[in-house]
C-alpha atoms as a PDB file:
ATOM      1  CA  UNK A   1      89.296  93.652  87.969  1.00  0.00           C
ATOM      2  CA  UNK A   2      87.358  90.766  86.967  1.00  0.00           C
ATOM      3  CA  UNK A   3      87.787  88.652  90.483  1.00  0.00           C
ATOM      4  CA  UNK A   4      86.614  92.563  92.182  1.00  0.00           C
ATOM      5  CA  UNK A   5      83.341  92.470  90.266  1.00  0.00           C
ATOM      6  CA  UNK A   6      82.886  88.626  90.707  1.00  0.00           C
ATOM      7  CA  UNK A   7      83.228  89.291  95.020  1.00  0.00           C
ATOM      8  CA  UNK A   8      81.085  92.148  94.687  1.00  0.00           C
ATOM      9  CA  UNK A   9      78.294  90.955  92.897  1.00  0.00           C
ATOM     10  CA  UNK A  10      79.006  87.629  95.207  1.00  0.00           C
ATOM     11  CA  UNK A  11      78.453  90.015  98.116  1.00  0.00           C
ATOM     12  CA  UNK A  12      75.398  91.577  97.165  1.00  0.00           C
ATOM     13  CA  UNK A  13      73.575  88.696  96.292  1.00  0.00           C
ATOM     14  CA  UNK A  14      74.391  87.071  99.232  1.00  0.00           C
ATOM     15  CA  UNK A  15      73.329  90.410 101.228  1.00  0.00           C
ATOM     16  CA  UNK A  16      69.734  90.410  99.105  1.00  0.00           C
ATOM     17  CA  UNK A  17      68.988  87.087  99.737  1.00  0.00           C
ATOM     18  CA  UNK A  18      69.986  87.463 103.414  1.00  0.00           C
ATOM     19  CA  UNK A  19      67.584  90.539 103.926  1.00  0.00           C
ATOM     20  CA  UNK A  20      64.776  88.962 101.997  1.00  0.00           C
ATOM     21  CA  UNK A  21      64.888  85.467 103.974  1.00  0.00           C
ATOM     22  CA  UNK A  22      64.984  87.810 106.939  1.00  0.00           C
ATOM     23  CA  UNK A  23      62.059  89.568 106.357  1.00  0.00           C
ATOM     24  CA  UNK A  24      60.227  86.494 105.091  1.00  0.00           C
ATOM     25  CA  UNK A  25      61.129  84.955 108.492  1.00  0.00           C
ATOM     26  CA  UNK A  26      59.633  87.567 110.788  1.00  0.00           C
ATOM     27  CA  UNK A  27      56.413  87.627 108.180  1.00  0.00           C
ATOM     28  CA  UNK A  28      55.403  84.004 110.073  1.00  0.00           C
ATOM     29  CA  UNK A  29      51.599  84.002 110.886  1.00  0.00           C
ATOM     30  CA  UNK A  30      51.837  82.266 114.200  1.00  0.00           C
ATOM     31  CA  UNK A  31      53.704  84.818 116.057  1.00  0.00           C
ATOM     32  CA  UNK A  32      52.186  86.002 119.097  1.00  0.00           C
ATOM     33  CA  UNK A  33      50.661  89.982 118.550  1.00  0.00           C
ATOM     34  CA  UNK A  34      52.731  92.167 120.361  1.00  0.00           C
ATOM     35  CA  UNK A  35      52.918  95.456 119.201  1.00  0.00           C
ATOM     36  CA  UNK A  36      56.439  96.634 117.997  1.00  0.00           C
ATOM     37  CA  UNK A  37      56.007 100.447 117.771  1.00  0.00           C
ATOM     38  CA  UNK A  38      58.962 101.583 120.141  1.00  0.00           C
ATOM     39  CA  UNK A  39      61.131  99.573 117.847  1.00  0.00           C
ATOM     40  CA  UNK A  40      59.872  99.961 114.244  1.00  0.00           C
ATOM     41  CA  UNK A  41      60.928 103.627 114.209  1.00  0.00           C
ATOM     42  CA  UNK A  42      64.561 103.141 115.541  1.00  0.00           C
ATOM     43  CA  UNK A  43      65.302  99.961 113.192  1.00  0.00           C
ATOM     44  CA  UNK A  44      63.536 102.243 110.078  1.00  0.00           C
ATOM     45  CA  UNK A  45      65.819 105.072 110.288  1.00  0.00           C
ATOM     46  CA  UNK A  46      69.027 102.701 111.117  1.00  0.00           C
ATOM     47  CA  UNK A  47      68.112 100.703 107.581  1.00  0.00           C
ATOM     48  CA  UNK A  48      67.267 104.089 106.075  1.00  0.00           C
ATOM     49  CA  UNK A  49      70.391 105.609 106.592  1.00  0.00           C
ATOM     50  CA  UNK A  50      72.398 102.424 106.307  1.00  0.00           C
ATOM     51  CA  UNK A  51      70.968 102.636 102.994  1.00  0.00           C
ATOM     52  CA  UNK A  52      72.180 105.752 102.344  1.00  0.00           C
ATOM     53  CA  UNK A  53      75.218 105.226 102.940  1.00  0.00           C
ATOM     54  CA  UNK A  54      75.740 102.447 101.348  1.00  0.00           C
ATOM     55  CA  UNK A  55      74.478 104.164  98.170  1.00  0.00           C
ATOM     56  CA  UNK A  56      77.025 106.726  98.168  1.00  0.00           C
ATOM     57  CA  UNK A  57      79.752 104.510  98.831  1.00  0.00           C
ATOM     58  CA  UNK A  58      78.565 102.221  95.937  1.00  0.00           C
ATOM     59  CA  UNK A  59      78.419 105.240  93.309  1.00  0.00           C
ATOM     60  CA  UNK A  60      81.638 106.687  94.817  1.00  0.00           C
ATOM     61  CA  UNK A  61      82.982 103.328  93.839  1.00  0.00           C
ATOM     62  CA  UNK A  62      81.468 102.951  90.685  1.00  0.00           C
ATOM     63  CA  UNK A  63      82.664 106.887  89.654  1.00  0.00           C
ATOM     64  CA  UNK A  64      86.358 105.653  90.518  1.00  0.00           C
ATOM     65  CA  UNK A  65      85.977 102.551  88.214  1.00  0.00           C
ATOM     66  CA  UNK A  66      84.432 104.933  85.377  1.00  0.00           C
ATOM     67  CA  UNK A  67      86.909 107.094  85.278  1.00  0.00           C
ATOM     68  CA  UNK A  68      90.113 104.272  85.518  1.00  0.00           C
ATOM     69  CA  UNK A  69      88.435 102.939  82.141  1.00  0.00           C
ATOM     70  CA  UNK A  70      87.803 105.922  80.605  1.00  0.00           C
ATOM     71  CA  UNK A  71      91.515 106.744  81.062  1.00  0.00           C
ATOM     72  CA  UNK A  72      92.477 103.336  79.736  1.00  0.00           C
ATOM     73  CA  UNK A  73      90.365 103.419  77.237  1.00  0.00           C
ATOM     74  CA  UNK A  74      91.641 106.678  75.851  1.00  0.00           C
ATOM     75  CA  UNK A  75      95.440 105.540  76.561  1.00  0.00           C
ATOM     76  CA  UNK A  76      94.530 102.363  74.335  1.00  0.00           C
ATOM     77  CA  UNK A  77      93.336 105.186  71.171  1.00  0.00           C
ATOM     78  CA  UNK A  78      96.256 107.172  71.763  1.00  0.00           C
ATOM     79  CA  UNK A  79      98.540 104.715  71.551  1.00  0.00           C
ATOM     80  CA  UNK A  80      96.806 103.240  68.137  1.00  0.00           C
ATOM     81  CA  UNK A  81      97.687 107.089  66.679  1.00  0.00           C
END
């Protein structure tokens, strides 16, 4: 369990600090001005709903893990009795 949380927690820092350098790297000043509003709306509601998603996997997840410790926690008393 221990190796699953260290991958995770390797995998979203890794996916933070790709999405921030991204967006830091499109923020340049010298770009030329071209004006991006075909493709703004289309990229928003693929992140929004990526994002979505990705939230109810992640608490899907994180209900699953709950209730394995939860059981093993209450095996553990149980089995003290």
């Amino acid at each position: 369990m221990k190796r699953f949380f260290l991958k995770f927690n390797s995998l979203v820092t890794v996916t933070v600090f790709s999405v921030i350098f991204g967006i830091s790297s499109f923020a340049a000043g010298d770009t030329p001005d071209i004006p991006l509003t075909p493709t703004i709306t289309p990229l928003r509601i693929f992140f929004a709903v990526l994002v979505i998603i990705l939230f109810v996997v992640s608490e899907i997840l994180f209900e699953k893990i709950r209730e394995k410790r939860v059981e093993k926690r209450n095996g553990s008393y149980e089995k003290d009795k």
